[in-house]
Every structure is written in C-alpha cells, then in structure tokens.
Protein backbone atom coordinates (compact mmCIF):
# COMPACT_ATOMS: atom_id res chain seq x y z
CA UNK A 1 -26.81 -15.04 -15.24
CA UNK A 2 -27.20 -14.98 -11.22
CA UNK A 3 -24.72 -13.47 -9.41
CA UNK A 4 -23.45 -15.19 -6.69
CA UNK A 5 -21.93 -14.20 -3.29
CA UNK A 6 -19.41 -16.85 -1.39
CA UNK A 7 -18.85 -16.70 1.73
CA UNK A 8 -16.17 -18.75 4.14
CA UNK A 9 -15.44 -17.55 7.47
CA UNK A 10 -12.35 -19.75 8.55
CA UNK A 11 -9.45 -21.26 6.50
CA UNK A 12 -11.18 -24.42 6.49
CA UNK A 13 -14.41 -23.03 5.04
CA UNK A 14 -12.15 -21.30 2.63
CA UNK A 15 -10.21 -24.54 1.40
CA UNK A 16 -14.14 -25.83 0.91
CA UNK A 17 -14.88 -23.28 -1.28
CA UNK A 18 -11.73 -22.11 -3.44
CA UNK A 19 -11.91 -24.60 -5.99
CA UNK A 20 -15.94 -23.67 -6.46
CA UNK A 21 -14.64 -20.13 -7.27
CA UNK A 22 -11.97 -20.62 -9.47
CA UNK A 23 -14.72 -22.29 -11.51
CA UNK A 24 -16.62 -19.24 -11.11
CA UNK A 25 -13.34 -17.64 -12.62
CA UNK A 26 -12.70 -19.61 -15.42
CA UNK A 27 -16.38 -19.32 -16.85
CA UNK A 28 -16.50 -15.40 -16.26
CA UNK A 29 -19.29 -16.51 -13.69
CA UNK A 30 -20.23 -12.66 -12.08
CA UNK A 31 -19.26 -13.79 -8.34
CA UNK A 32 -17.99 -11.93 -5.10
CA UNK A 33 -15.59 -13.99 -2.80
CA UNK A 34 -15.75 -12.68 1.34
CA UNK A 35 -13.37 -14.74 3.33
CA UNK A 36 -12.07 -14.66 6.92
CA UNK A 37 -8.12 -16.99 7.28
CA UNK A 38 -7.80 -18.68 11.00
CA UNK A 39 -5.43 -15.17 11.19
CA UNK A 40 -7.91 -13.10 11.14
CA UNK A 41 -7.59 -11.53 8.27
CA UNK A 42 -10.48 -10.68 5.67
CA UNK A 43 -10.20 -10.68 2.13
CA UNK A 44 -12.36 -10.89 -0.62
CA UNK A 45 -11.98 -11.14 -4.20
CA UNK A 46 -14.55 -10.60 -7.28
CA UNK A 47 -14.21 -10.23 -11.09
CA UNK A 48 -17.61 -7.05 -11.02
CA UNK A 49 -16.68 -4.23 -11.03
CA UNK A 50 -19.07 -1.56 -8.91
CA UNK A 51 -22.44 -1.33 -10.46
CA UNK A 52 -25.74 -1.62 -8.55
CA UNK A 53 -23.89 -1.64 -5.41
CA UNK A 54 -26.20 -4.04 -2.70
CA UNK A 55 -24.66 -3.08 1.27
CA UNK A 56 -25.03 -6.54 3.83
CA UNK A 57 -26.06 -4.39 7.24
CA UNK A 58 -24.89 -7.86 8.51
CA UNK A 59 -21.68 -7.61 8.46
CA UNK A 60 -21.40 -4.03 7.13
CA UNK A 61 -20.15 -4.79 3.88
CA UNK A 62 -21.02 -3.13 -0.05
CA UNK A 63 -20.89 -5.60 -2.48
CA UNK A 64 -21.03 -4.62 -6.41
CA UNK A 65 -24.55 -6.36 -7.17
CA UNK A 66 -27.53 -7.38 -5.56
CA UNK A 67 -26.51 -11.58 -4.65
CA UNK A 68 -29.27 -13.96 -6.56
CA UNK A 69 -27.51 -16.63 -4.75
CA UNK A 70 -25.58 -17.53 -1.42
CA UNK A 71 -22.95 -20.39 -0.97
CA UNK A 72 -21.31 -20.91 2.61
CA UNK A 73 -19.50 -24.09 3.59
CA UNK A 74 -20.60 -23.58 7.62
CA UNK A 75 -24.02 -22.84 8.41
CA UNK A 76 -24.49 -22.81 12.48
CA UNK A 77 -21.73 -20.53 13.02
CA UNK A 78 -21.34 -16.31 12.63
CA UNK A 79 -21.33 -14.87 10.62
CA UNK A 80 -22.90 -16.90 8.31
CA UNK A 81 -26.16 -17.58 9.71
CA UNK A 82 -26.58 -13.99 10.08
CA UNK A 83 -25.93 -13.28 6.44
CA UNK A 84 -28.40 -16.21 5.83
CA UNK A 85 -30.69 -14.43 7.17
CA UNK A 86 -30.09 -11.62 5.34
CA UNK A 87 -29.77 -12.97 1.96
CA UNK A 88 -32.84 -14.74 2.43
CA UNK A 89 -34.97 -11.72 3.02
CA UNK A 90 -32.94 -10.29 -0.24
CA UNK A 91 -34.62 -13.43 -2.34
CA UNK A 92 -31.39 -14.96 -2.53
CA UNK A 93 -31.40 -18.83 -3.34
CA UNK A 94 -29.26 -19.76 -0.37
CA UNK A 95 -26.50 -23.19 -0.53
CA UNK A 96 -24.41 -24.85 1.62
CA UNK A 97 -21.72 -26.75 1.24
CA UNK A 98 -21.24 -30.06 3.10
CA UNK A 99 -18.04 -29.72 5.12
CA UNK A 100 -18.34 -32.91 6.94
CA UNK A 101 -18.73 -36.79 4.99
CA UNK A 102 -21.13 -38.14 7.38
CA UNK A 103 -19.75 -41.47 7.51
CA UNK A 104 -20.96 -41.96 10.96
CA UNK A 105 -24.54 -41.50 11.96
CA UNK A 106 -25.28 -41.26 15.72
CA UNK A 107 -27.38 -39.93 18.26
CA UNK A 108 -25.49 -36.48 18.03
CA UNK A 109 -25.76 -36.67 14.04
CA UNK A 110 -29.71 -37.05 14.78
CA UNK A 111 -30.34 -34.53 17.17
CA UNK A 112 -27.86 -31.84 15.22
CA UNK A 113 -30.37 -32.62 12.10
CA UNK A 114 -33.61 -31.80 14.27
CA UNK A 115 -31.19 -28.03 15.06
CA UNK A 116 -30.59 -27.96 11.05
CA UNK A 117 -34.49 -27.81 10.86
CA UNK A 118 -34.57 -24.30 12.72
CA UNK A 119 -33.93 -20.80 11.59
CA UNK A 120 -32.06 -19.85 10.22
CA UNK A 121 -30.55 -23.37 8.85
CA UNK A 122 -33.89 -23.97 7.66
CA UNK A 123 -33.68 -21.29 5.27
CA UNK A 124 -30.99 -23.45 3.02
CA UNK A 125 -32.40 -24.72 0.22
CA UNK A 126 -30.18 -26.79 -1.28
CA UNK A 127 -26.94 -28.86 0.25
CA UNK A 128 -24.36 -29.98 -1.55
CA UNK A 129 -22.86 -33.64 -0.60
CA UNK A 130 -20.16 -35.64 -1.12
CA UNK A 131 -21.40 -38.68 -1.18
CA UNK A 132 -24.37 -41.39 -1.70
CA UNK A 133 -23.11 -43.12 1.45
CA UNK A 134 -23.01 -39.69 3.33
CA UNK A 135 -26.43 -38.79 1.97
CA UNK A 136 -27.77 -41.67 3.35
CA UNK A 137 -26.59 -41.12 6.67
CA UNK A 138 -28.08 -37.76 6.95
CA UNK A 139 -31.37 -39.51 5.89
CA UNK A 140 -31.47 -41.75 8.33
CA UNK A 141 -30.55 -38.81 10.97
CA UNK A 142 -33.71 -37.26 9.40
CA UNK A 143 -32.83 -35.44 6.97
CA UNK A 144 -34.73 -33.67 4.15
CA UNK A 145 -33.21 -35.49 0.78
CA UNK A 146 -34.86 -33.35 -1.46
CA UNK A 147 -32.63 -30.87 -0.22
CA UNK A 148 -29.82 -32.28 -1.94
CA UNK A 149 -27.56 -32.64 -4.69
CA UNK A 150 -24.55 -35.12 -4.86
CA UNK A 151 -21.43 -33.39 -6.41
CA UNK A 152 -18.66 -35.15 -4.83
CA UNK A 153 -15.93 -33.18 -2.11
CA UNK A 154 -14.85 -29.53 -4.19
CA UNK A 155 -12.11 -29.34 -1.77
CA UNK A 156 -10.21 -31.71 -2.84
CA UNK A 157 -10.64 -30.62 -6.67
CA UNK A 158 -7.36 -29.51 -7.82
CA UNK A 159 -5.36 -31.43 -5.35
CA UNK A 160 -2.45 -33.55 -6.77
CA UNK A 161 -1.21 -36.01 -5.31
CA UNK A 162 1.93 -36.19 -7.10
CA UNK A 163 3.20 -32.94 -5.63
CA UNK A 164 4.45 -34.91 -2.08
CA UNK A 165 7.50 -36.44 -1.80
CA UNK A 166 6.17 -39.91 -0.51
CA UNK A 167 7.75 -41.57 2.16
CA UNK A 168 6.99 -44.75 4.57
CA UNK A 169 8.13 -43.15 7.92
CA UNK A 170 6.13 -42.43 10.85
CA UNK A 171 2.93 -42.22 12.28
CA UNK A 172 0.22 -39.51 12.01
CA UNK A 173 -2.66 -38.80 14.14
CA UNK A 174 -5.64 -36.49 13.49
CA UNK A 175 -7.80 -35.57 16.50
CA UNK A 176 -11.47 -35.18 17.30
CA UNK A 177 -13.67 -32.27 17.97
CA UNK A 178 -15.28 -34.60 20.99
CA UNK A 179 -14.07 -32.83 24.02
CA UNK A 180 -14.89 -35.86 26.16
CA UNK A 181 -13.04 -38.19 23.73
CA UNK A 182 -9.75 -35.50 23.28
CA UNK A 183 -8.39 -37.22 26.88
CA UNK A 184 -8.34 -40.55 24.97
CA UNK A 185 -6.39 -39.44 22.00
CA UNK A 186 -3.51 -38.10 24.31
CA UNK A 187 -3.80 -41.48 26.10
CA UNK A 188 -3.00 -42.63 22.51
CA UNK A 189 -0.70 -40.61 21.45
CA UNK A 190 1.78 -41.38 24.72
CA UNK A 191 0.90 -45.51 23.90
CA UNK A 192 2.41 -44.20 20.20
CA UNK A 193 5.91 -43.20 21.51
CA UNK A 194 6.78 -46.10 22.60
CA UNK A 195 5.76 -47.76 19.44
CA UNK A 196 7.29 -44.95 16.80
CA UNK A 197 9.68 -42.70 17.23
CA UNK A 198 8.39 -40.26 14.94
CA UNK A 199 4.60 -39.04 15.94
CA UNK A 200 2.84 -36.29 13.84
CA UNK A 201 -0.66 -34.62 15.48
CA UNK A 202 -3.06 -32.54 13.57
CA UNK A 203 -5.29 -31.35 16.58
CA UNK A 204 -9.11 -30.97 15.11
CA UNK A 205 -10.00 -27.24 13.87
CA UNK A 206 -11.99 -27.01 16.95
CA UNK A 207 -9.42 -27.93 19.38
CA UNK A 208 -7.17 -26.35 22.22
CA UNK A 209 -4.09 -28.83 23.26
CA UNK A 210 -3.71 -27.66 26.58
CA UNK A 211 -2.28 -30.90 27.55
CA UNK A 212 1.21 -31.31 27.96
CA UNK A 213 2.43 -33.45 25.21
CA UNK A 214 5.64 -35.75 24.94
CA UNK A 215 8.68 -34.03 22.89
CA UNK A 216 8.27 -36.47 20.63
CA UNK A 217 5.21 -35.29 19.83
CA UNK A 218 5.56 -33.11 16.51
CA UNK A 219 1.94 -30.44 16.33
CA UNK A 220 0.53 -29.74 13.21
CA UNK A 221 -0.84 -26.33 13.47
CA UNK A 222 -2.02 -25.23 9.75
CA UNK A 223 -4.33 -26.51 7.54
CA UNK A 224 -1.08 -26.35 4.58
CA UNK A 225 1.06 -28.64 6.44
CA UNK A 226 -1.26 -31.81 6.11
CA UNK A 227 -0.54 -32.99 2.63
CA UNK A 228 3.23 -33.17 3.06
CA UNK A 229 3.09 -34.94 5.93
CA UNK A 230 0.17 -37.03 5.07
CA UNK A 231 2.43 -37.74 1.90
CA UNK A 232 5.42 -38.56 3.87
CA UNK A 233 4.43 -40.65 6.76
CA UNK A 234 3.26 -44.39 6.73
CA UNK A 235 0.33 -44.82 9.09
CA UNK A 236 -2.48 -42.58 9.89
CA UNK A 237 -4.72 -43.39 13.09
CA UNK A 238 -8.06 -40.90 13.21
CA UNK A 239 -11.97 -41.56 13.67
CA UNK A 240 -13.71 -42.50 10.84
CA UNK A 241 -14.61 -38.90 9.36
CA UNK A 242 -13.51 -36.51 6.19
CA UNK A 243 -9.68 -36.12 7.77
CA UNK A 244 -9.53 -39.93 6.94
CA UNK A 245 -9.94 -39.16 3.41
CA UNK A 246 -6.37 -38.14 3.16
CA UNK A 247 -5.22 -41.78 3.75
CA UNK A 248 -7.52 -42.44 0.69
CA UNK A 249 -6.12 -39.53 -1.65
CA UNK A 250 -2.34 -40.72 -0.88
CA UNK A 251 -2.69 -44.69 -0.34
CA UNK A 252 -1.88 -44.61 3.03
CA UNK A 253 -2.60 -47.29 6.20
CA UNK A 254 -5.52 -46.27 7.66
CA UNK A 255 -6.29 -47.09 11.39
CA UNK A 256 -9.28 -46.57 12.56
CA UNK A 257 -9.41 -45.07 16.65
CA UNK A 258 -13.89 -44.98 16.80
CA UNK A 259 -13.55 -48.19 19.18
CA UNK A 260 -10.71 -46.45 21.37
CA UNK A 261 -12.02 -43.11 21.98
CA UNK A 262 -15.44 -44.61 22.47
CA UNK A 263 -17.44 -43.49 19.48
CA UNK A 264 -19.66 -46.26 20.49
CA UNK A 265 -20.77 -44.13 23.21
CA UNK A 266 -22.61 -41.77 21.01
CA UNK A 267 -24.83 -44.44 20.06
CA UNK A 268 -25.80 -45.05 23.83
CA UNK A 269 -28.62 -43.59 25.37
CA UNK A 270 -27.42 -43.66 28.96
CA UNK A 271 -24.14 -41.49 27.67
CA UNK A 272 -26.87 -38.59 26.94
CA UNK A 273 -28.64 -38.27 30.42
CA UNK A 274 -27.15 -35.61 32.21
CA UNK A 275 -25.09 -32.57 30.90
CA UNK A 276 -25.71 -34.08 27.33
CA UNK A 277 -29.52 -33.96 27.91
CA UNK A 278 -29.54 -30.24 29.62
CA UNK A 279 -27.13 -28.92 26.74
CA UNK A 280 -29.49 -30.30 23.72
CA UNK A 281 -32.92 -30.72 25.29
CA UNK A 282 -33.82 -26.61 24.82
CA UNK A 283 -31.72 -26.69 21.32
CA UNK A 284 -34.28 -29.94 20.21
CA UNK A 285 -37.31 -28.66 22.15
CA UNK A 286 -37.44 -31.05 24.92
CA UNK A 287 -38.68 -30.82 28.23
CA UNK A 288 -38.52 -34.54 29.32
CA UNK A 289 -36.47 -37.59 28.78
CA UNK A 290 -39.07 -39.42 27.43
CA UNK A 291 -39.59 -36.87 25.13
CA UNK A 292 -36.06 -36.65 24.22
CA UNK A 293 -35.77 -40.39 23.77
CA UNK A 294 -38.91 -40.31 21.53
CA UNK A 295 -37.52 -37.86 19.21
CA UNK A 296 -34.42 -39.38 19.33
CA UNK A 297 -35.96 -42.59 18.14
CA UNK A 298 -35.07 -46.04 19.45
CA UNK A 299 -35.67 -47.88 15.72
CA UNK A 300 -33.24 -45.13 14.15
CA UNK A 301 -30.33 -46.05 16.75
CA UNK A 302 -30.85 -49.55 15.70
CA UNK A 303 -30.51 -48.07 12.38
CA UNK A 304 -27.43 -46.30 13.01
CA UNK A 305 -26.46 -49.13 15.40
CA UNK A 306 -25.90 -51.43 12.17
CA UNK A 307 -24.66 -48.40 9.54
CA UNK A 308 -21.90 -48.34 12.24
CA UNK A 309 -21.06 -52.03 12.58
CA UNK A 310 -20.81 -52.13 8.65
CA UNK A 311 -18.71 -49.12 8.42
CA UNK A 312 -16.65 -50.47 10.92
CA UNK A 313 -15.68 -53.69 9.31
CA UNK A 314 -14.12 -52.20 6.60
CA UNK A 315 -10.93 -51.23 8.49
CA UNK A 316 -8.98 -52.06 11.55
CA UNK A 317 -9.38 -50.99 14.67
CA UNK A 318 -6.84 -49.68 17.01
CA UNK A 319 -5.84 -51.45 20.25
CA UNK A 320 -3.49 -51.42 23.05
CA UNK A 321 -1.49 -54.69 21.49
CA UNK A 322 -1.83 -53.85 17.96
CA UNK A 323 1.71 -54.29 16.22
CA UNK A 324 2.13 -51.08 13.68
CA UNK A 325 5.02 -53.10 12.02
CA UNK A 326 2.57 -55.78 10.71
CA UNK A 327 -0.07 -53.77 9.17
CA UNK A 328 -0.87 -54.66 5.62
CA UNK A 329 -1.75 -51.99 3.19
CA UNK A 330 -5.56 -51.17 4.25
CA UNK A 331 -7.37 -47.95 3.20
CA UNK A 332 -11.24 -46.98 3.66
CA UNK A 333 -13.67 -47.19 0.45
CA UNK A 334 -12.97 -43.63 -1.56
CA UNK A 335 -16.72 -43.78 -2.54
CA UNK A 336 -17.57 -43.17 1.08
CA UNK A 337 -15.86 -39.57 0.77
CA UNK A 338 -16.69 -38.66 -2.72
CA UNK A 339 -19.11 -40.46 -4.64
CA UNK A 340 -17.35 -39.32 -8.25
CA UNK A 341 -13.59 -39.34 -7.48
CA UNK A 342 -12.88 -36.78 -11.03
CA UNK A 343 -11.90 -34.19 -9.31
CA UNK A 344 -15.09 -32.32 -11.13
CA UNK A 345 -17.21 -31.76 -8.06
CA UNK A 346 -16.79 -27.65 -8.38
CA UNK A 347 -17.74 -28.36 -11.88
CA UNK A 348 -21.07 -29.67 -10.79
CA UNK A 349 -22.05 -27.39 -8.11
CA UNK A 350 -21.51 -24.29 -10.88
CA UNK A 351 -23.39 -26.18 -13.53
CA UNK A 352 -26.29 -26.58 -11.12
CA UNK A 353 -25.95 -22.57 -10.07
CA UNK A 354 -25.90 -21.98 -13.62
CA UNK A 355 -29.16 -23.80 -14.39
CA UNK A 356 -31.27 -22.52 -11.36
C-alpha cells in the first residue's frame, strides 16, 4: 500500500486537504500529515508509528517511512516546491490539489500555465480538479489534460450546510488577490454603506487592508468565520472565482463584481505592456513583445474572450445604480465549482492513490 506524505503550508491549504486525510484515516491508509496554520504554528499528524524512518533535508524533518507519494494543495510557493523537489528525486509520485476553480481564463491564467510548465511544477504528475468546466479552462490556458483527474472540490466534503443559522440580513463582500483591482473593491465597499447598513468583508488570503475602512465596515479575518456569516447574510458581491461557491453551498444572491473591478482588463493586451510585461516576460522566457504576444496567443484570447462572455451571462453584474432590494434569488451553476456535488471528492482522490 503506498504511503503517502501531505503537505499544506497555510490554513487554506490545510482546509484543502483535511477532508483527503480523514479518508486516509478511516481506511487505515499509512499517511503522514505536515501542516503550517496562518499562526504559524506546525503540526503534523500520522497513524505510523517509527519504522524505516526517511529525514526531508528540505525542511529538516524525519518522517516514519520513505513517502511513495506527495499531495500539496499549493505548488509555486515554499515550502512546497522545495519538498517537490525532493520527493521527486525520492521516486515519489507527486499530486496537487487544485485550490483555485478556474472559472475565468485570461491572459494571466495563460501565462501562469506556461510558469506551471517549469521546475519544479513540472515535476507534478497528476492534478486533481474540481470541475469539467474548470478543466477546460486550464486547457484552453494550455494546459496538459492528461495530467488530470476530475474529483470534484475535497474541501468542501464534510461541510453541512445545516449547521448555520440562516438569516436574510446584510451584505457580504469577498475581495481579490488583484492588487491593482483591491482600490476598486474599497470604492465598492464605501458605494455599499450607503445602500446596507450592515457590510461584512472577507479580504482575499493574499491581502493587506491598509486602507482605512468605514466603521461600518465589519473584517473577516479567519478562514472559520465565513460559513456563519455566509449563512447569515443575504447578498454576496465577489469576482467570479471558488469564494463564490459559498453563495452556491448556502443558496445565497450572488453578485457578480468582474465588470466593476475590471476583470475585463486581464483579457486586454495593452493592460500587459509595461510593469506587467517586465514582471512576467523573464518568468515566460520572453525577451520581446512580439514574442510575448505570440506566446500569449491572439486566437486563445478570442477563446477566452467568449468563455468569459458566457460565464458572464449567467449572473448579474454589479453597478453603481443597481437596487440590492430588488434582486431576485440568482446563484451561479454548482457544476462550475464541483463537477459531482456528493460530497465524495476525498473519496475519489484516495481511490485513485490507492490504485496507482
């Protein structure tokens, strides 16, 4: 039976992968848990005792067995590419687990898939998605899809809705990891308080609020305080991406804010001359614009272009004169964020590990 070695480095990465070790659990799967909170704290937690005990120089760590297989949920970041690495040059079948739903493909989604084709990303063999819908964005970004399996969204496995006191007060707002596009969302979130008087705003993972927000303004700072709100609030406004999958889970109105924060922009051309081009032009290989542009591709922005448009349509879009009181009951496609809905996707990721 292979062993396998999980690995999350933040508390998101470790709400991605819980529910794909409790499986591990149940079946008496040999498996070794390392995980890093948002605190700063490191835990781990295995059901092997010590036996051939295998040290990581990586991160100077001794596990009880020799890993035949890797699973992160983040693979760009430290320090899981270096244990990538690593594990790799053990003969470790290495996984990943795909954090983000890919709902939107853009130029950024296309030139982050030509970085996923260096080492160490490279070195992945096998992805896990969410969805058909999200597969087929990454496709058109470029992707590799015989590098991947769709299981559905493990994080959201043993979540129960019925545990939140619903309620039909109040607007909440998730933001974006777009620096440029964080000015926008304050702009928002001050055209909110004269709309609502009770505002709710889960900054992205990513983010530091530095600007100074209106009292009326209530922060979400944990990851553990999203459901009961979510559960308790009537309205969520956020770009089309896996935080809008709460609206799904809970029946919520979904807004979508893409238009109003200028998402549009990353499927313009122009928007990437400049610091855009110097920051991804040695990450991509470039050393011209036209070479940029040409792996870029003009007929896969068309592509996108349209993906985008059709996305798009299927919810409404936030303006300046849009009346919150006279929204209908609207929520995004739950296909688009999990293709099986059963709450089984940890099932299906250990059922593959089991059978490699």
């Amino acid at each position: 039976m292979n062993k396998v070695l999980l690995v999350a480095s933040n508390t998101r990465s470790y709400l991605d992968l819980k529910n794909i070790v409790l499986e591990f659990k149940i079946r008496n799967h040999p498996y070794f848990f390392l995980y890093t909170l948002d605190s700063g704290e490191t835990f781990y937690d295995s059901n092997i005792k010590d036996e051939h005990r295998c040290t990581l120089q990586s991160v100077r760590l001794t596990l009880p067995f020799k890993p035949d297989v890797l699973i992160v949920a983040r693979e760009s970041w430290e320090p899981e590419t270096s244990i990538i690495r690593e594990c790799k040059q053990l003969g470790c079948i290495v996984s990943c687990v795909e954090n983000t739903s890919w709902l939107v493909g853009t130029i950024k989604s296309r030139l982050e898939m030509i970085s996923r084709k260096r080492y160490p990303t490279n070195c992945i063999d096998i992805f896990f998605e969410n969805s058909e819908w999200s597969l087929k964005t990454k496709t058109m970004c470029g992707w590799y899809d015989f590098k991947s399996v769709i299981v559905g969204n493990p994080k959201y496995d043993s979540f129960n809705p019925t545990k939140y006191p619903t309620g039909n007060d109040g607007v909440l707002v998730f933001g974006t990891h777009e620096k440029e596009s964080q000015s926008k969302v304050y702009d928002l979130l001050e055209e909110l308080t004269s709309k609502t008087n009770l505002i709710y705003y889960k900054p992205h993972p990513e983010e530091r609020v530095t600007h100074q927000l209106s009292p009326k303004i209530n922060i979400i700072s944990t990851q553990e305080e999203i459901p009961p709100i979510v559960a308790k609030t009537e309205i969520h406004l956020a770009n089309i991406s896996v935080s809008s999958y709460w609206s799904v889970l809970l029946n919520k109105k979904f807004i979508s804010i893409d238009e109003y924060i200028g998402r549009n922009l990353d499927l313009d051309l122009e928007f990437f001359k400049g610091k855009e081009y110097d920051f991804w032009a040695p990450i991509i290989g470039c050393n011209s614009w036209e070479e940029f542009v040409n792996k870029v591709g003009l007929d896969r922005i068309s592509l996108l272009h349209s993906q985008y448009e059709e996305l798009k349509s299927k919810c409404i879009q936030y303006n300046n004169t849009l009346d919150l009181n006279k929204i209908n009951k609207h929520t995004l496609d739950s296909n688009l964020f999990d293709q099986f809905g059963d709450s089984k996707a940890s099932e299906r990721i250990v059922n593959y590990i089991e059978q490699l």
